[in-house]
C-alpha atoms as a PDB file:
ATOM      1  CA  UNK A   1     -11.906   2.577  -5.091  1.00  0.00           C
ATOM      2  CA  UNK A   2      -9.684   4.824  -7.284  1.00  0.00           C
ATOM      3  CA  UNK A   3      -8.741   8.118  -6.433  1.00  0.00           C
ATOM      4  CA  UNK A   4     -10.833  10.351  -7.507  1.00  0.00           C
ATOM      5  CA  UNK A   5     -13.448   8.415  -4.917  1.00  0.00           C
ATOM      6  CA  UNK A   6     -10.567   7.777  -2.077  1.00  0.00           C
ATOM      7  CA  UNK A   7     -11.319   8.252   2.059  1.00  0.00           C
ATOM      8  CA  UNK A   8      -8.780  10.626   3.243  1.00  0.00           C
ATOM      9  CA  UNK A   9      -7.055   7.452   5.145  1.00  0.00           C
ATOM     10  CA  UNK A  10      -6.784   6.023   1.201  1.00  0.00           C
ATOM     11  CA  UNK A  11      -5.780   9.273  -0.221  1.00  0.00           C
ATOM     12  CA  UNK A  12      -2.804  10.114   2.659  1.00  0.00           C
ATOM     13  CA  UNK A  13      -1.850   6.109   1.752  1.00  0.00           C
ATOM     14  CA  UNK A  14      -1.983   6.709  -1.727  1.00  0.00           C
ATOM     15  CA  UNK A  15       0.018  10.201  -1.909  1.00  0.00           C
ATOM     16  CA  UNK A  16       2.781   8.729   1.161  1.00  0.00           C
ATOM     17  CA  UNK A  17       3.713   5.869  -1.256  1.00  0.00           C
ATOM     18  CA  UNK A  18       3.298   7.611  -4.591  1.00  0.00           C
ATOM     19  CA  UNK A  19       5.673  10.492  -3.219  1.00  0.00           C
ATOM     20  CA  UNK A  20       8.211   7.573  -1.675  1.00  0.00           C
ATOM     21  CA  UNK A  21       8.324   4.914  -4.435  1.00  0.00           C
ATOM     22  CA  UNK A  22       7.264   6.248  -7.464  1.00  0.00           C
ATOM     23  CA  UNK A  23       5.052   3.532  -8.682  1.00  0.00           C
ATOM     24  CA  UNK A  24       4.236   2.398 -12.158  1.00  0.00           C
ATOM     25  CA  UNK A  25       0.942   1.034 -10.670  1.00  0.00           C
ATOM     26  CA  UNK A  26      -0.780   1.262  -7.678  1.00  0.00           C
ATOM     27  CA  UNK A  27      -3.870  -0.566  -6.429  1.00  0.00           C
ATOM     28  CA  UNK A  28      -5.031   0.466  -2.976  1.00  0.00           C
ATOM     29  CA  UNK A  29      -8.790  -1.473  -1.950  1.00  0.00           C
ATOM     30  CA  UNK A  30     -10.444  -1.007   1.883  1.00  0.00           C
ATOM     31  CA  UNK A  31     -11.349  -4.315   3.106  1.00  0.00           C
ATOM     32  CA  UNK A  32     -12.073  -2.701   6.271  1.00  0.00           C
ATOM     33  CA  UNK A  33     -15.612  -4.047   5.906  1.00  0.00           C
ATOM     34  CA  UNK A  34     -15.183  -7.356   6.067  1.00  0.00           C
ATOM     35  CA  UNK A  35     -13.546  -7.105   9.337  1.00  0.00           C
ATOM     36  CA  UNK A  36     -16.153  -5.326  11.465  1.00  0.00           C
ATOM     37  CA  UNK A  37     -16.667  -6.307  14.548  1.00  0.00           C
ATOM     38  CA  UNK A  38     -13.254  -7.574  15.534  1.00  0.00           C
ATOM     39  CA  UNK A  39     -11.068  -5.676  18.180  1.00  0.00           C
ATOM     40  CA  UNK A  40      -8.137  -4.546  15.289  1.00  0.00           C
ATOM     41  CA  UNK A  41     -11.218  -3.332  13.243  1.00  0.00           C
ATOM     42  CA  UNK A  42     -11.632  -0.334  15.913  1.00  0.00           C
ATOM     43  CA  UNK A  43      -8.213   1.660  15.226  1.00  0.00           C
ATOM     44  CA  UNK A  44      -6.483   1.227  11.735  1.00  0.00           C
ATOM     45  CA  UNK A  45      -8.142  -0.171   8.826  1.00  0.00           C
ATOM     46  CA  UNK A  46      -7.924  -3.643   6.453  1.00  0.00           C
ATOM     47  CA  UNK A  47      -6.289  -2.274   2.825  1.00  0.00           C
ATOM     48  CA  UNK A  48      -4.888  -4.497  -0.027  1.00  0.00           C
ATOM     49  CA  UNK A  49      -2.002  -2.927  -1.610  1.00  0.00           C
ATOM     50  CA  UNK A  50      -1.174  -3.703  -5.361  1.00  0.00           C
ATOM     51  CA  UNK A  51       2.132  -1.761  -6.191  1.00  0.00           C
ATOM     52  CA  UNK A  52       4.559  -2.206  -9.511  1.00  0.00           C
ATOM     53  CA  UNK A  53       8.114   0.370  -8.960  1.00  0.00           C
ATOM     54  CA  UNK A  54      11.166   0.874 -10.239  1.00  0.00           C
ATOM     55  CA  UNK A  55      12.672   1.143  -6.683  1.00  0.00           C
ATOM     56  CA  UNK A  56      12.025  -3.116  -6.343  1.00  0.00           C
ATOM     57  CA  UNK A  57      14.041  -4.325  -9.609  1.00  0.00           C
ATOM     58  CA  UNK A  58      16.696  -6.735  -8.305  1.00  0.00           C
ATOM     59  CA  UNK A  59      15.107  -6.899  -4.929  1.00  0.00           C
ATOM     60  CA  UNK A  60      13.496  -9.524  -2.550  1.00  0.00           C
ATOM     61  CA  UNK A  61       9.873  -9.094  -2.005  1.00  0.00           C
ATOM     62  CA  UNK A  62      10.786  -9.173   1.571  1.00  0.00           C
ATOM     63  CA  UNK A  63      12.940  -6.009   0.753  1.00  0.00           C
ATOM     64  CA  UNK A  64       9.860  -4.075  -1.174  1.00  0.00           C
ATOM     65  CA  UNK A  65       7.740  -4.617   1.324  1.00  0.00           C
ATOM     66  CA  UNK A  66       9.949  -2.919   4.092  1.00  0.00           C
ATOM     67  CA  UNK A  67      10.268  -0.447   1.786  1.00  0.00           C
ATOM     68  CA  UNK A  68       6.387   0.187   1.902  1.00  0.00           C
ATOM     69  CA  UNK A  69       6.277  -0.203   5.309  1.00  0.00           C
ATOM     70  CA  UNK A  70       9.227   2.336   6.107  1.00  0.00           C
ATOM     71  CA  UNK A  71       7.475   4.477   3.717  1.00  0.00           C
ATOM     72  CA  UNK A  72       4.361   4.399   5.962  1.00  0.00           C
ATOM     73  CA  UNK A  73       5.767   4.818   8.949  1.00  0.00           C
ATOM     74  CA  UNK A  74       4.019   5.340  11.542  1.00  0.00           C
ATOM     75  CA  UNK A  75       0.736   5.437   9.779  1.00  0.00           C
ATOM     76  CA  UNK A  76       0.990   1.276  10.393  1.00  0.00           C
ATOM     77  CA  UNK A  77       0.574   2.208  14.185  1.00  0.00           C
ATOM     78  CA  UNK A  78      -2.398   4.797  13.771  1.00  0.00           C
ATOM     79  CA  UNK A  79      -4.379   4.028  10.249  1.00  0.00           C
ATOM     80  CA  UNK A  80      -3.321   0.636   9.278  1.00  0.00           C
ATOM     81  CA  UNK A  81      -4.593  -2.258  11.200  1.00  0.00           C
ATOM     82  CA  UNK A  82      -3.324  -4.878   8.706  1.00  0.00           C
ATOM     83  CA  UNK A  83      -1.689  -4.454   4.929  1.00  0.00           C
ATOM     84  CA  UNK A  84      -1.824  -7.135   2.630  1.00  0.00           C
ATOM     85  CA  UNK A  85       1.079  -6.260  -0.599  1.00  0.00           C
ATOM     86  CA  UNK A  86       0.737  -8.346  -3.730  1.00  0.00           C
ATOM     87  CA  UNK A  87       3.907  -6.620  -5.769  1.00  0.00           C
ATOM     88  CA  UNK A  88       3.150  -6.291  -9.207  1.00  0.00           C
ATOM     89  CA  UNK A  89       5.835  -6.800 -12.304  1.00  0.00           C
ATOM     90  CA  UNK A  90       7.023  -3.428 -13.134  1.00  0.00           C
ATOM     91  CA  UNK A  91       6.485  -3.152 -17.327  1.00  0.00           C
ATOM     92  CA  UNK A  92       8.845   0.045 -17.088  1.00  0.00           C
ATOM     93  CA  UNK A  93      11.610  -2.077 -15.760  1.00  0.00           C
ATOM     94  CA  UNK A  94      11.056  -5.284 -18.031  1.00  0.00           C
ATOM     95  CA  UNK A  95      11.648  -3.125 -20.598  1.00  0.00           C
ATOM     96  CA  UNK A  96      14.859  -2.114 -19.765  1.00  0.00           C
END
């Protein structure tokens, strides 16, 4: 999905970490679907989250990634069952 075609879940996702970290590039896919029918499945959905920012030059992944999860807040109790993060090499910064 891109955004033009995002659920609202996606879209609030999308806009929450485009507002906190700026991206370069962002890639936000709903595997939701190919966890039907277990219990986590129910509440929050499955997403796979690309993401390239300025914010994560010189850090640890393990650093970005509480970064996206502090900028989700709560929404990883209510709309996010699960969050898989692949970060992305920010061109922006590399060019620096």
């Amino acid at each position: 999905m891109n955004a033009a075609t995002d659920s609202p879940r996606m879209a609030r996702i999308r806009a929450i970490l485009t507002q906190a970290l700026a991206p370069t590039r962002l890639e936000l896919v709903d595997d939701s679907h190919q966890h039907a029918g277990h219990a986590g499945a129910r509440q929050g959905g499955h997403f796979t989250l690309r993401i390239a920012a300025p914010g994560f030059a010189g850090k640890r992944p393990l650093e970005c990634h509480r970064m996206i999860y502090a900028a989700l807040g709560e929404l990883m109790q209510t709309d996010i069952h699960a969050l898989s993060i692949d970060l992305l090499p920010d061109a922006a910064v590399d060019l620096e």
